[in-house]
C-alpha atoms as a PDB file:
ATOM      1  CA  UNK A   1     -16.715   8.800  -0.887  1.00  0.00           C
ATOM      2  CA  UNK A   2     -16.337  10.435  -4.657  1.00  0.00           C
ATOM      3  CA  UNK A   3     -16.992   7.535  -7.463  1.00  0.00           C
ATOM      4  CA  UNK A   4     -14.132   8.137  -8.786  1.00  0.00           C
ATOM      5  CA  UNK A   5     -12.003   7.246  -5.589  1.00  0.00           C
ATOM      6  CA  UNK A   6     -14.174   4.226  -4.597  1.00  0.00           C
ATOM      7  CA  UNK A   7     -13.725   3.107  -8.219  1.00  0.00           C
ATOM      8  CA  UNK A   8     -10.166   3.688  -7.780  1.00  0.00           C
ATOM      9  CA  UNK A   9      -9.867   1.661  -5.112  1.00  0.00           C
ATOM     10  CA  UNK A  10     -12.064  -1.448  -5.977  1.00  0.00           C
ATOM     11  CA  UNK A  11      -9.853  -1.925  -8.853  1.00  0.00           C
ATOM     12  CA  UNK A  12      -7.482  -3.666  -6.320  1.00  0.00           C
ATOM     13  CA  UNK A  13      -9.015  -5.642  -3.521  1.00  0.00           C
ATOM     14  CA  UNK A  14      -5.719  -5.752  -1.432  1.00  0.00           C
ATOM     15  CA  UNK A  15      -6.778  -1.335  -1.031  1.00  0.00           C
ATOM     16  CA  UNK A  16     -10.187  -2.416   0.144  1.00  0.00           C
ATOM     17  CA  UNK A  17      -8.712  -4.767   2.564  1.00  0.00           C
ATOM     18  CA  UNK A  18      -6.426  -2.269   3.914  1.00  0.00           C
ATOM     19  CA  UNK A  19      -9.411  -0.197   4.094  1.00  0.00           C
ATOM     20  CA  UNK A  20     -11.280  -2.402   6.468  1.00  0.00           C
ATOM     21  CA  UNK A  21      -8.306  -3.189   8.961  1.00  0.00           C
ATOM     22  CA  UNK A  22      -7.612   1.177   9.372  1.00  0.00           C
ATOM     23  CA  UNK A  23     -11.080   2.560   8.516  1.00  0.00           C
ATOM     24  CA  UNK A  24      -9.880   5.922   9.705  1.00  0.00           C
ATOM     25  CA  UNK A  25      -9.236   6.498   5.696  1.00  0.00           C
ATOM     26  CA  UNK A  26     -13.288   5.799   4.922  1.00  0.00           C
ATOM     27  CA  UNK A  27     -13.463   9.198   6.772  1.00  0.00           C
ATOM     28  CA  UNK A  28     -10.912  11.180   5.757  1.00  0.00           C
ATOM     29  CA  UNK A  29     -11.484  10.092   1.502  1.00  0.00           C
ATOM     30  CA  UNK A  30     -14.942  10.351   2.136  1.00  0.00           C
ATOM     31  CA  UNK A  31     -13.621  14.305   3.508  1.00  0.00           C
ATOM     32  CA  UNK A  32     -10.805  14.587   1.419  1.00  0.00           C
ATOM     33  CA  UNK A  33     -10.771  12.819  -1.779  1.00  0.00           C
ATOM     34  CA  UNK A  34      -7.183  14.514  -2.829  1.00  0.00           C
ATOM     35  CA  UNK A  35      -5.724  12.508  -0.178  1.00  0.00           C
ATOM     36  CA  UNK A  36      -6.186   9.265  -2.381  1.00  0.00           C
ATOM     37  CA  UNK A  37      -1.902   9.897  -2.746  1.00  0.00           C
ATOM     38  CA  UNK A  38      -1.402   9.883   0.399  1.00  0.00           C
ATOM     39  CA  UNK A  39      -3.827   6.535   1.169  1.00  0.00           C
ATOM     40  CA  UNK A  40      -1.573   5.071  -1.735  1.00  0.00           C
ATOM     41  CA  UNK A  41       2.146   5.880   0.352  1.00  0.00           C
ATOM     42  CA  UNK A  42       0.882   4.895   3.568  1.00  0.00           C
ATOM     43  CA  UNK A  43      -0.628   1.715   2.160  1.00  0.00           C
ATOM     44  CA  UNK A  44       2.945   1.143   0.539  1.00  0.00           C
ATOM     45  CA  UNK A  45       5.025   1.284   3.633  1.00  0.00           C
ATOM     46  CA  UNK A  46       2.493  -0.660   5.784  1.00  0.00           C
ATOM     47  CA  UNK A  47       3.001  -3.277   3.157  1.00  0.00           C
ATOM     48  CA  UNK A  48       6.684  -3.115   2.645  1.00  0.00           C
ATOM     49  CA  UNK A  49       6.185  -2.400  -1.369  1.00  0.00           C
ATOM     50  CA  UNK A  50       8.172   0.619  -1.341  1.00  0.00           C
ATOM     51  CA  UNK A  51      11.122   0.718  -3.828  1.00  0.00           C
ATOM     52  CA  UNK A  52      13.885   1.098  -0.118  1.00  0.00           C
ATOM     53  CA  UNK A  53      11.453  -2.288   0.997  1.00  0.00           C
ATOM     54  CA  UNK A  54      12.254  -4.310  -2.337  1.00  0.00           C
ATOM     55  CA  UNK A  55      15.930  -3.980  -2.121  1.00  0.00           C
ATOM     56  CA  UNK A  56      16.111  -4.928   1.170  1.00  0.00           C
ATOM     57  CA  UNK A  57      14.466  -8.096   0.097  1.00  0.00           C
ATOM     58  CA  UNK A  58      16.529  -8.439  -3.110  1.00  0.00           C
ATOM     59  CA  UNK A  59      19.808  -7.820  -0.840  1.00  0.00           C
ATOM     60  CA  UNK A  60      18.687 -10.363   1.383  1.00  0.00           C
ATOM     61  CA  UNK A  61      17.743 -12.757  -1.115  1.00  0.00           C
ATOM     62  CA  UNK A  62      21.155 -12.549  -2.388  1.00  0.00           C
ATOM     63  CA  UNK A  63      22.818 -13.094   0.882  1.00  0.00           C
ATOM     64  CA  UNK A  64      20.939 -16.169   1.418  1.00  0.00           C
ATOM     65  CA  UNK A  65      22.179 -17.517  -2.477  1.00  0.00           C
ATOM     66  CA  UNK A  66      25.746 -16.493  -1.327  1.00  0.00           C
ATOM     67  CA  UNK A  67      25.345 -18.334   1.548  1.00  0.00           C
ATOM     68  CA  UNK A  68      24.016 -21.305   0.292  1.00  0.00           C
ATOM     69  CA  UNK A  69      27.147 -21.444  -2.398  1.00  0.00           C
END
């Protein structure tokens, strides 16, 4: 893997974890370094941090605080 990707990713130890649980992206970095965007989108859906996953959770949030009034 390139320095600059592994430094990349050790600047946020929830990336190394993801790393470790789908280490099918060790290979392909280590390969591919210009993938590191793609590593980055995948790791956001898995997670639900994408910007369609945080409204969903906002919407539902609000629902609940509707409910509860």
């Amino acid at each position: 893997m390139r320095h600059a990707v592994f430094y990349e990713l050790m600047r946020n130890p929830s990336y190394l974890a993801y790393l470790r649980y789908h280490p099918k992206w060790y290979k392909l970095l280590y390969r591919h370094p210009e993938m590191i965007k793609d590593f980055y989108d995948e790791y956001k859906v898995v997670n639900k941090l994408t910007l369609n996953d945080k409204i969903d959770k906002m919407s539902l949030l609000l629902q609940m605080m509707e409910m509860m009034m």
